[in-house]
C-alpha atoms as a PDB file:
ATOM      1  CA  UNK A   1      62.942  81.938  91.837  1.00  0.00           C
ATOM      2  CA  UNK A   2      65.310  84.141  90.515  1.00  0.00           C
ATOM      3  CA  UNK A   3      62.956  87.536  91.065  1.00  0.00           C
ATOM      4  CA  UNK A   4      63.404  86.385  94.368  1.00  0.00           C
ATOM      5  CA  UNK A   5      66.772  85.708  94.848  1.00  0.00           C
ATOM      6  CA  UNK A   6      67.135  89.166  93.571  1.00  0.00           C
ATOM      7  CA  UNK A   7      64.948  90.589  96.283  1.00  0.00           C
ATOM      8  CA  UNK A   8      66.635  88.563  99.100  1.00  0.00           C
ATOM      9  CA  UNK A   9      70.168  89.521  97.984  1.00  0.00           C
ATOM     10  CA  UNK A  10      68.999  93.483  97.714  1.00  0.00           C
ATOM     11  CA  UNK A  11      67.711  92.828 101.165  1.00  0.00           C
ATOM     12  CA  UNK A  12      71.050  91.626 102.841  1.00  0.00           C
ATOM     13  CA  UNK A  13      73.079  94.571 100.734  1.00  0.00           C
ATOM     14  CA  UNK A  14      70.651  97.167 102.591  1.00  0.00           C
ATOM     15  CA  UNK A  15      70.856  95.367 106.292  1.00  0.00           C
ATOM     16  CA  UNK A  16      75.084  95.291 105.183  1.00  0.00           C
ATOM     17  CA  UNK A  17      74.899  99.110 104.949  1.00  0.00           C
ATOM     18  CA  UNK A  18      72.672  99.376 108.130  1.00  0.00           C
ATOM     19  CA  UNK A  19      75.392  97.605 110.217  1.00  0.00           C
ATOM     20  CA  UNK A  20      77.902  99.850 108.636  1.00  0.00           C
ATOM     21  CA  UNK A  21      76.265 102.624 109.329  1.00  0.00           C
ATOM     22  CA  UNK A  22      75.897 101.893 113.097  1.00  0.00           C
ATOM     23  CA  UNK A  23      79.125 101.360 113.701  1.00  0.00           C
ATOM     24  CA  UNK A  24      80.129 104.624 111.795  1.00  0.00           C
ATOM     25  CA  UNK A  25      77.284 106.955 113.409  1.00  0.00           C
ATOM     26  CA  UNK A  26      76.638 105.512 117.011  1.00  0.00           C
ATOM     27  CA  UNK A  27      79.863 106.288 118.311  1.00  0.00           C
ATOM     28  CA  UNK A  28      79.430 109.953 117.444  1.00  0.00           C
ATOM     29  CA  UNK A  29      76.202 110.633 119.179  1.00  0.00           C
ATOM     30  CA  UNK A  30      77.494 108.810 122.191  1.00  0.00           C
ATOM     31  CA  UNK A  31      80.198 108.487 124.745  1.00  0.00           C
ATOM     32  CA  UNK A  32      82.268 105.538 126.092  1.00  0.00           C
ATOM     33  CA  UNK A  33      80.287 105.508 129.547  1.00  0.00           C
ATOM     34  CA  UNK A  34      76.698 105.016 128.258  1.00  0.00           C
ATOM     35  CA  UNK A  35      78.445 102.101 126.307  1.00  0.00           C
ATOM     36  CA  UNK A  36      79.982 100.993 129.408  1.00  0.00           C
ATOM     37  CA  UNK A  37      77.218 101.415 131.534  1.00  0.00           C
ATOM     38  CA  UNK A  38      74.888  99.224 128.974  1.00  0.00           C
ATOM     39  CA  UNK A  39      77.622  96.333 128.884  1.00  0.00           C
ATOM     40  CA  UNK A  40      77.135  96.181 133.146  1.00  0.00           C
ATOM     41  CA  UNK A  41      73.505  96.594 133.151  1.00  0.00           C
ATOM     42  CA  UNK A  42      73.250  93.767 130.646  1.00  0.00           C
ATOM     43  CA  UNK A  43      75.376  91.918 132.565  1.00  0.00           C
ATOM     44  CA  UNK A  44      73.744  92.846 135.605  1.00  0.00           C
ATOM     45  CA  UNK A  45      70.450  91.634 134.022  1.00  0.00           C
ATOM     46  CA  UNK A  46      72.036  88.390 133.431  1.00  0.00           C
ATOM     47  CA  UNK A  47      73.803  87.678 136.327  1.00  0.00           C
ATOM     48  CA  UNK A  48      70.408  87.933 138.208  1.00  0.00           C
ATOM     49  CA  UNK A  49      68.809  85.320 135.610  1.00  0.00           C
ATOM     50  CA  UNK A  50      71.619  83.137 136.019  1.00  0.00           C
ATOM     51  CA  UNK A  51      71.904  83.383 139.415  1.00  0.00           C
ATOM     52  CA  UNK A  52      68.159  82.062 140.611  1.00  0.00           C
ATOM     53  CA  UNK A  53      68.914  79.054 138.627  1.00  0.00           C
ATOM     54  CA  UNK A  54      72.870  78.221 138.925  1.00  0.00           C
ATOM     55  CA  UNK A  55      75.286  80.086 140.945  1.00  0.00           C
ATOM     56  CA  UNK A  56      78.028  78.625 140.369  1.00  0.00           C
ATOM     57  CA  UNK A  57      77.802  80.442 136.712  1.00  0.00           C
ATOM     58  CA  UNK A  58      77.111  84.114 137.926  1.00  0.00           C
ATOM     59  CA  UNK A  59      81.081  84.576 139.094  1.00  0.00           C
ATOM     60  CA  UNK A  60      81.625  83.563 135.086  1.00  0.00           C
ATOM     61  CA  UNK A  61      78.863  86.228 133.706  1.00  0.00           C
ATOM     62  CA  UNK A  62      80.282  88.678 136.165  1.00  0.00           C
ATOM     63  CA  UNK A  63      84.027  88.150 134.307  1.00  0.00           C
ATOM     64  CA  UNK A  64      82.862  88.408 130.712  1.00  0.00           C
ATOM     65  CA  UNK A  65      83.206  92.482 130.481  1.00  0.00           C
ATOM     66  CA  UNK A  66      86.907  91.882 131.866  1.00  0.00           C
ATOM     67  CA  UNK A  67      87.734  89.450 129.296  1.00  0.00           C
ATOM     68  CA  UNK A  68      85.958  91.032 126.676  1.00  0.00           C
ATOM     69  CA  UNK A  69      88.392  94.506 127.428  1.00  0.00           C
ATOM     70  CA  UNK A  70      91.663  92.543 128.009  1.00  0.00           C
ATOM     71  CA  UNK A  71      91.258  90.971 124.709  1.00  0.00           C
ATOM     72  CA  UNK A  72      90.875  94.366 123.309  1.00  0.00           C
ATOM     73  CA  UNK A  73      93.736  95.528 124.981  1.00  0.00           C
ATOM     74  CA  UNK A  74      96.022  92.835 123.482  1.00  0.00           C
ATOM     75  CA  UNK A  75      94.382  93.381 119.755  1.00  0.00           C
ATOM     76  CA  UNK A  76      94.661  97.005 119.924  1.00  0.00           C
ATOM     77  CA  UNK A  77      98.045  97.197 121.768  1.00  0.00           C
ATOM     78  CA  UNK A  78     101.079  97.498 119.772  1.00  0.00           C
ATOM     79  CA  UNK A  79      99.945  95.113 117.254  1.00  0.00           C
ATOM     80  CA  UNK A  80      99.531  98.322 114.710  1.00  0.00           C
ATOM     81  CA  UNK A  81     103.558  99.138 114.584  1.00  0.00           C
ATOM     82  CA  UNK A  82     105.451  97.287 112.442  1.00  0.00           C
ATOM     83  CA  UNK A  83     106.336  93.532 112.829  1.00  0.00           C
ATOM     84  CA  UNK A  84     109.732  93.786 111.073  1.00  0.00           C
ATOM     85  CA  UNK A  85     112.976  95.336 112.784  1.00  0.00           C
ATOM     86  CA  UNK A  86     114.014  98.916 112.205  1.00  0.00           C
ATOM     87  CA  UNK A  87     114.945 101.971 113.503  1.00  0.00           C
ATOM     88  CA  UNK A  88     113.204 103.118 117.076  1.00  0.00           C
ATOM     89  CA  UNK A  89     113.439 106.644 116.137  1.00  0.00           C
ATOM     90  CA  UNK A  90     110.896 105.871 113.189  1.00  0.00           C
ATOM     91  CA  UNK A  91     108.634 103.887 115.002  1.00  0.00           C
ATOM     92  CA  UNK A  92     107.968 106.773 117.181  1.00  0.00           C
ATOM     93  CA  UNK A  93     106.012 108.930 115.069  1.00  0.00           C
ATOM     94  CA  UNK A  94     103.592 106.241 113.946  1.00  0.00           C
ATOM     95  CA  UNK A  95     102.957 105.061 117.600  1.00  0.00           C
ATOM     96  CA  UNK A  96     102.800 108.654 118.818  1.00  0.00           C
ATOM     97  CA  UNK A  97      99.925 108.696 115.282  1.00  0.00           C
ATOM     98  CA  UNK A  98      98.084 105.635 116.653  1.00  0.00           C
ATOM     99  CA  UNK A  99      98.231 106.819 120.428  1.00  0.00           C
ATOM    100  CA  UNK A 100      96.651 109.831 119.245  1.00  0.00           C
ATOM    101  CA  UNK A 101      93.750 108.185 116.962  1.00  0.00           C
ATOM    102  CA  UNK A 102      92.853 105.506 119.848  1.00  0.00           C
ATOM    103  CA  UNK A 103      92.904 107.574 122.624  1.00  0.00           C
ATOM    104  CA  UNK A 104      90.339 110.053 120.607  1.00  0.00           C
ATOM    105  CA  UNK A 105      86.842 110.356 122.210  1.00  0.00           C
ATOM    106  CA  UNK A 106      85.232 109.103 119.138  1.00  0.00           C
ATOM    107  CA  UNK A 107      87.286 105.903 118.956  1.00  0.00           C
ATOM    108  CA  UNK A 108      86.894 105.337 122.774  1.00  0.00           C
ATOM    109  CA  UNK A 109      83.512 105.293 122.522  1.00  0.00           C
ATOM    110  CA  UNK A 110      83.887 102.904 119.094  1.00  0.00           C
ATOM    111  CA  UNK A 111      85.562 100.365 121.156  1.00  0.00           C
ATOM    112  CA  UNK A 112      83.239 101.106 124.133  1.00  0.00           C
ATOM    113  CA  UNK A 113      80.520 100.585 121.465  1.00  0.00           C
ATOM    114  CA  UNK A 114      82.867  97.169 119.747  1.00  0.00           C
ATOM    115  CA  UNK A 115      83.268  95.811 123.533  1.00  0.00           C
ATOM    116  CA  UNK A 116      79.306  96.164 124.566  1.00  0.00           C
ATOM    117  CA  UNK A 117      78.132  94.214 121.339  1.00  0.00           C
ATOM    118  CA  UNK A 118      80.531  91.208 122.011  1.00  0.00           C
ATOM    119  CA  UNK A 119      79.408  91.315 125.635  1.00  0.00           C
ATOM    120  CA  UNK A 120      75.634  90.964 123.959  1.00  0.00           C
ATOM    121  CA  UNK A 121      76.902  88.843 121.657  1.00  0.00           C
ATOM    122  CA  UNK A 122      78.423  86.214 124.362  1.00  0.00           C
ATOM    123  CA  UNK A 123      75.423  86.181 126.215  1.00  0.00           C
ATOM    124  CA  UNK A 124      73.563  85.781 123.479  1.00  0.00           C
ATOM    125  CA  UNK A 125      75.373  82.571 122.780  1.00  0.00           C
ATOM    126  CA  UNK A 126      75.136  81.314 126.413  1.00  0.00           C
ATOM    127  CA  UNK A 127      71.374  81.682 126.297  1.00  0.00           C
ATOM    128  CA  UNK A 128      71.324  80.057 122.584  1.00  0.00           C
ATOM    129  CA  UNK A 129      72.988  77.122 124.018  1.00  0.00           C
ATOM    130  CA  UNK A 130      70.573  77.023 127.163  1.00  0.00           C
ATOM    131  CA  UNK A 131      67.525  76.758 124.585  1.00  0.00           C
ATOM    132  CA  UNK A 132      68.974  74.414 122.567  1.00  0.00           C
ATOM    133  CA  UNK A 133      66.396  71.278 123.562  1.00  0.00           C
ATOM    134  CA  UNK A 134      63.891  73.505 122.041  1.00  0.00           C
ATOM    135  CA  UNK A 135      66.000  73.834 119.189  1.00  0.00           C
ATOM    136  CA  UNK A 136      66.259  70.130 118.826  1.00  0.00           C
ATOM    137  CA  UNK A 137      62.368  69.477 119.283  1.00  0.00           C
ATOM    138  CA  UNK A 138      61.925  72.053 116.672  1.00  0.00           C
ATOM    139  CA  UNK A 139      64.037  69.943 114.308  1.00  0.00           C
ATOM    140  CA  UNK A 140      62.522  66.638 114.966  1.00  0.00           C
ATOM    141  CA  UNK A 141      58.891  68.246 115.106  1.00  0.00           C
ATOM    142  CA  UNK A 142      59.690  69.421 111.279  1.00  0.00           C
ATOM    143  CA  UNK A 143      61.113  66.416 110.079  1.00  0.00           C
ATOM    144  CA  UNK A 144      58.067  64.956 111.183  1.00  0.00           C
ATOM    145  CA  UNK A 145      56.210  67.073 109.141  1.00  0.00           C
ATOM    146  CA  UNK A 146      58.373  66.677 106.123  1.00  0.00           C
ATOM    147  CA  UNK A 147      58.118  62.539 106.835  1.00  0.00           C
ATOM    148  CA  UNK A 148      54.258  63.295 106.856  1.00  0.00           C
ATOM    149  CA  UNK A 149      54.561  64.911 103.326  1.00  0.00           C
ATOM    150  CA  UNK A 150      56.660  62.481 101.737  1.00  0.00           C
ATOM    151  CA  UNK A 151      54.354  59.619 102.994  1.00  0.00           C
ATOM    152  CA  UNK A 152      51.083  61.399 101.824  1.00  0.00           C
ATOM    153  CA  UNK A 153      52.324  63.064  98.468  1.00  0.00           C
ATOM    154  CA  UNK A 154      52.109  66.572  99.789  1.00  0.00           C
ATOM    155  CA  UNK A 155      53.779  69.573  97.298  1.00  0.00           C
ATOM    156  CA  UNK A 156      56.494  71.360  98.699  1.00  0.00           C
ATOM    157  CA  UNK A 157      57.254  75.035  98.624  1.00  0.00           C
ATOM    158  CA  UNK A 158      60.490  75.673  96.862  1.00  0.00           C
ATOM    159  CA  UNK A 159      59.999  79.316  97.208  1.00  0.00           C
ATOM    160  CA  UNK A 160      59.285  78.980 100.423  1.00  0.00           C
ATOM    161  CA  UNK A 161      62.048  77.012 100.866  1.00  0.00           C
ATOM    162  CA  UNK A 162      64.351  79.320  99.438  1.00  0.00           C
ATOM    163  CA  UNK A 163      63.133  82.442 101.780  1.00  0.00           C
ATOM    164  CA  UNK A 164      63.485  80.335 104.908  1.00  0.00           C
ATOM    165  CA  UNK A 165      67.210  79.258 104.053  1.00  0.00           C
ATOM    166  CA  UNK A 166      68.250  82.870 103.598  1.00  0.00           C
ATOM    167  CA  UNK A 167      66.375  84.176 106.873  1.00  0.00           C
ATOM    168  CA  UNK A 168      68.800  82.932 109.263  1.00  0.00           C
ATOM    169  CA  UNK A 169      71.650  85.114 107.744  1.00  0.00           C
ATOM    170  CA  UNK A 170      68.963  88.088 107.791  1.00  0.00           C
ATOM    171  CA  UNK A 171      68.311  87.896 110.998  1.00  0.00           C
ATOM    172  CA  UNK A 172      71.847  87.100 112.321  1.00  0.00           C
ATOM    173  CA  UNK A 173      72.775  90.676 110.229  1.00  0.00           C
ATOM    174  CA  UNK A 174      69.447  92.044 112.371  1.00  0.00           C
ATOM    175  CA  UNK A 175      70.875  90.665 115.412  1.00  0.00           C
ATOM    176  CA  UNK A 176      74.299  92.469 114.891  1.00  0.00           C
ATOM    177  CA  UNK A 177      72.367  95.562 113.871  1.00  0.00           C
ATOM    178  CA  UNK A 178      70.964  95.781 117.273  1.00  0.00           C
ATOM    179  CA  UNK A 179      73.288  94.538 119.797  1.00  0.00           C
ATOM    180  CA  UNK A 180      75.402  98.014 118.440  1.00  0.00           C
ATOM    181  CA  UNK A 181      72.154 100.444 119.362  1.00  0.00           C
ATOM    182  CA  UNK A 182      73.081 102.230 122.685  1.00  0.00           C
ATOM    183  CA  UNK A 183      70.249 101.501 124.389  1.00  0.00           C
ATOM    184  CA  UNK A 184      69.623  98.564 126.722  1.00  0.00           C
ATOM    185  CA  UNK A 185      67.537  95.755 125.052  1.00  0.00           C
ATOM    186  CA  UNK A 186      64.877  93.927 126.527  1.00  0.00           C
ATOM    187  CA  UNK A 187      64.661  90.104 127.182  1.00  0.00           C
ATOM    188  CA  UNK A 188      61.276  89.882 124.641  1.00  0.00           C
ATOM    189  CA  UNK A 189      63.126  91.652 121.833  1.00  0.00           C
ATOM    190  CA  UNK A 190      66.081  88.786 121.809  1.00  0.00           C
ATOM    191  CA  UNK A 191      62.985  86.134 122.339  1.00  0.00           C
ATOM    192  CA  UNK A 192      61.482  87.452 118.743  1.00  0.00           C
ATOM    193  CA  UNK A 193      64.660  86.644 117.426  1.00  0.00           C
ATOM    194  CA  UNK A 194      64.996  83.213 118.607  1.00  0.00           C
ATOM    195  CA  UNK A 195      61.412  82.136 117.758  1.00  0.00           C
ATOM    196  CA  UNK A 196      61.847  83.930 114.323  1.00  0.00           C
ATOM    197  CA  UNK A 197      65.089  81.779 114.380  1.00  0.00           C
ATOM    198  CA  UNK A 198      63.120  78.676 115.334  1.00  0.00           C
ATOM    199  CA  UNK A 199      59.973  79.458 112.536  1.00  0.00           C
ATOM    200  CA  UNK A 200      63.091  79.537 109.671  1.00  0.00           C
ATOM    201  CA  UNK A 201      65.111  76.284 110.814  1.00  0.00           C
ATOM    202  CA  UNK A 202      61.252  74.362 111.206  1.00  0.00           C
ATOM    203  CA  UNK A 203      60.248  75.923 107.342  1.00  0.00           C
ATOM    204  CA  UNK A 204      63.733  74.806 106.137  1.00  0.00           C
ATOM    205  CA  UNK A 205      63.507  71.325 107.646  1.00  0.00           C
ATOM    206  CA  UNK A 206      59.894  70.419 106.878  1.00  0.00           C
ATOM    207  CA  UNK A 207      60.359  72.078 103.144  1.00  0.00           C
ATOM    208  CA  UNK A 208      63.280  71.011 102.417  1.00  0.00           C
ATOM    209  CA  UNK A 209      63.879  68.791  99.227  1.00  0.00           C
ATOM    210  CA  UNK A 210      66.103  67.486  96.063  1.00  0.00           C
ATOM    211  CA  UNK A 211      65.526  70.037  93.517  1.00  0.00           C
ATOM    212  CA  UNK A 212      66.025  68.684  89.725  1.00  0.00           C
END
């Protein structure tokens, strides 16, 4: 148990330094417009999903990179000065600083980069909440199954147990790992995750029990 527990929190150091590293490298191989031009096509992809089964939502899909930019605008506005009152002339040199830094290509193309992966991100969570009846039979099927043990004396798997709780923090760190790659990501990639999803929530329900 522990020799595990080892292994799993190794795992999630190395997928912590992966996401750091994409965020730090990604920005410099690319510029703002391939990021830009990934948010529409995703969006694009979407919106034509969407659209052959409700309408009414593809105006909504359509407005996500907008909101998605204004909110950046009003974090990274003049939020960086400082809150407390003093002189203009020596707020001028740090805004001048900070103008300078943003307006960078490298930083651009970091919040080009920033502004794509919450677009993934929010569609991610509109399709997670789409598929969440199979989410719910997936849960009831394994409580089933763990009703089925209980009633016939079956052993459960701690160890198994324990790798299934940690998986859905591995592959949400995964997830975040990819929707920063600069490259446009197919519909069956995001379906591994959600069935991989599914397999960990069915082990953890169906295993799970009172240790001690």
């Amino acid at each position: 148990m522990t020799r595990t527990t080892k292994m799993l929190s190794r795992l999630l150091i190395h997928l912590m330094i992966l996401v750091l590293s994409s965020v730090i490298w990604w920005p410099g191989l690319n510029d703002a417009s391939s990021f830009e031009n990934l948010s529409e096509l995703h969006l694009k992809d979407t919106s034509q999903k969407v659209g052959s089964m409700f309408e009414s939502l593809t105006p909504v899909v359509d407005g996500v990179h907008a909101k998605v930019s204004s909110a950046f605008n009003a974090l990274l506005g003049d939020n960086y000065l400082p809150s407390a009152e003093v002189d203009g002339q020596k707020d001028v040199p740090a805004k001048e600083f900070f103008t300078r830094l943003w307006s960078s290509p490298y930083f651009v193309s970091m919040r080009a980069m920033l502004e794509m992966s919450c677009v993934r991100a929010i569609l991610a969570i509109g399709w997670f909440a789409f598929l969440s009846p199979i989410l719910i039979a997936v849960v009831i099927d394994a409580w089933v199954v763990r009703r089925l043990k209980y009633e016939s004396f079956a052993v459960h798997h701690p160890t198994l147990y324990q790798a299934a709780l940690s998986s859905p923090t591995v592959l949400l760190i995964c997830a975040f790992a990819v929707m920063l790659m600069p490259w446009f990501i197919p519909a069956w990639i995001a379906a591994l995750f959600y069935v991989a999803f599914l397999m960990s929530i069915h082990l953890i329900v169906s295993n799970f029990h009172r240790f001690g």
